[in-house]
Protein backbone atom coordinates (compact mmCIF):
# COMPACT_ATOMS: atom_id res chain seq x y z
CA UNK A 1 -10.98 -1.37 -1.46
CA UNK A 2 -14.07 0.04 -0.04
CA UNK A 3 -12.62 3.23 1.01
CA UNK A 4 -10.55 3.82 -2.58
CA UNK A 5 -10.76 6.97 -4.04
CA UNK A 6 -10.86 7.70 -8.13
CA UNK A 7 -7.42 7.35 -9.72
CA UNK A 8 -6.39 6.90 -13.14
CA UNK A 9 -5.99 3.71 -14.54
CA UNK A 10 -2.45 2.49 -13.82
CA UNK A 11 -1.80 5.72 -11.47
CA UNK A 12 -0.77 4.59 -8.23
CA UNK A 13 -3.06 6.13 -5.37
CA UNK A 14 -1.58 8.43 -2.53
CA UNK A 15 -0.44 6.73 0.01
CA UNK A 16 -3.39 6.38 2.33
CA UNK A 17 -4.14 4.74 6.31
CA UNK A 18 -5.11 1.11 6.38
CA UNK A 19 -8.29 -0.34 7.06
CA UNK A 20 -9.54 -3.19 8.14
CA UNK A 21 -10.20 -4.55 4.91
CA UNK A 22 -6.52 -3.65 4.36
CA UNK A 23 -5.53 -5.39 7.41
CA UNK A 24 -7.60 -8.72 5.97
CA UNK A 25 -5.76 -8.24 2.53
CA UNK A 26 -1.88 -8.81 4.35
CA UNK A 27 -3.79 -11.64 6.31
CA UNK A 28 -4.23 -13.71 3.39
CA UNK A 29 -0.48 -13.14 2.46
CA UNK A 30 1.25 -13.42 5.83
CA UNK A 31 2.58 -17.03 4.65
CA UNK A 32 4.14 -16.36 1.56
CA UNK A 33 5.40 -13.00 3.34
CA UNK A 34 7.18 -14.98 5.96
CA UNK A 35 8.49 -17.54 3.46
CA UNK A 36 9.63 -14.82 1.34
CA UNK A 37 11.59 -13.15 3.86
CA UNK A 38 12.56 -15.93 5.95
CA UNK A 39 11.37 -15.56 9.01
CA UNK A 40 9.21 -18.07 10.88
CA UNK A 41 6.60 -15.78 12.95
CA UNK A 42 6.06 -12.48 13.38
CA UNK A 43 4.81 -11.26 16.98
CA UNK A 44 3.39 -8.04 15.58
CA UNK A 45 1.86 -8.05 12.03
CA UNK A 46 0.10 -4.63 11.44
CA UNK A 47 -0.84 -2.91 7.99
CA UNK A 48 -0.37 0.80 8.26
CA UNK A 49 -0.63 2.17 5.23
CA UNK A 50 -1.45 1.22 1.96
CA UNK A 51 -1.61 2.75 -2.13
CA UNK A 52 -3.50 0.87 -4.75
CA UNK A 53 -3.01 0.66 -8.67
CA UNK A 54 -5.79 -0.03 -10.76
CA UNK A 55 -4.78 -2.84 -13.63
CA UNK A 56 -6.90 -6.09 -14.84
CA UNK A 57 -7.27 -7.02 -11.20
CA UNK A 58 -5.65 -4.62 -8.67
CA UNK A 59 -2.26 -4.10 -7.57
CA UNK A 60 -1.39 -3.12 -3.90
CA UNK A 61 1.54 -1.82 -1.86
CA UNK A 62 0.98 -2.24 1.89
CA UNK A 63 3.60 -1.08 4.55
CA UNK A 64 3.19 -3.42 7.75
CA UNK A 65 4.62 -2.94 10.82
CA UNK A 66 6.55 -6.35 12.30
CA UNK A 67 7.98 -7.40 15.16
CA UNK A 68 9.72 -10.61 13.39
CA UNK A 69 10.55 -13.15 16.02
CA UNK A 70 14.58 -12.86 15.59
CA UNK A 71 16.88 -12.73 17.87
CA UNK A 72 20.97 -11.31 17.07
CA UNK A 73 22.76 -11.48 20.61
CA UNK A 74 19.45 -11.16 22.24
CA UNK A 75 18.07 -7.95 20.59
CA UNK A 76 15.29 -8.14 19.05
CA UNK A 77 14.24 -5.98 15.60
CA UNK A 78 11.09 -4.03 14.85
CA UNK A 79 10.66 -3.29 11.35
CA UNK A 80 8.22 -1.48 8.61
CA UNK A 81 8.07 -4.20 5.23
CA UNK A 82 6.29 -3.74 2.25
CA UNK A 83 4.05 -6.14 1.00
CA UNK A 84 3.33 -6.23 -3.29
CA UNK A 85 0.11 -7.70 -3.72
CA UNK A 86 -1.75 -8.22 -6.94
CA UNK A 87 -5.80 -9.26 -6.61
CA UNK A 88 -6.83 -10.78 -9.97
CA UNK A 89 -10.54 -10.32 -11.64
CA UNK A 90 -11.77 -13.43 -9.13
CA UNK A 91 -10.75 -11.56 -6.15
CA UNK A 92 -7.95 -14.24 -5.34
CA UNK A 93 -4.74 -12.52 -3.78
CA UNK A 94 -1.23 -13.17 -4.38
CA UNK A 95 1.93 -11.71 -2.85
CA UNK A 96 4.03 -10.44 -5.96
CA UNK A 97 7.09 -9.59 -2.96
CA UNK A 98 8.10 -8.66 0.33
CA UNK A 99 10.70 -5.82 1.09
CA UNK A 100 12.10 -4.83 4.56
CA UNK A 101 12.01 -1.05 4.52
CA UNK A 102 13.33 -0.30 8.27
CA UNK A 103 14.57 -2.36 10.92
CA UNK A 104 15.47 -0.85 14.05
CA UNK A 105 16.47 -2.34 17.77
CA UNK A 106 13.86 -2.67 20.46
């Protein structure tokens, strides 16, 4: 990431804010996201934060904040998930998994 700051090799940045190119990253993974944790749309889909790992490729960790389009007795549920994302050497980007880290009522 353009913004990425020297960390050892392997070493798992600080937590930092995301960007726009960190926004773009979760783009390209918002299908297998969804498919991974079942839902079928999200209304809100925004990366807040992300760390990064340097291995062959990179690795990624990106907190998103969702607004999944389910309903339990009418209530909907906001949530923070985690996305795992792992950019080989050709710059191509797959989702490694998706976590749900905090759901709470609207």
């Amino acid at each position: 990431m353009s913004g990425m700051s020297a960390t050892a090799y392997g070493a798992w940045s600080e937590p930092k804010p995301a960007t726009a190119e960190t926004q773009d990253i979760a783009e390209k993974v918002k299908k297998a996201a969804l498919e991974i944790l079942k839902q079928e749309v999200f209304i809100e889909y925004k990366a807040i934060e992300y760390q990064d790992q340097v291995v062959a490729g990179m690795n990624f960790k990106i907190k998103v904040q969702t607004t999944p389009m389910v309903m339990i007795r009418d209530v909907g549920y906001a949530g923070i998930i985690q996305l795992d994302v792992y950019r080989n050497l050709q710059f191509e980007f797959n989702l490694t998994d998706a976590t749900n880290l905090a759901q709470q009522p609207l």
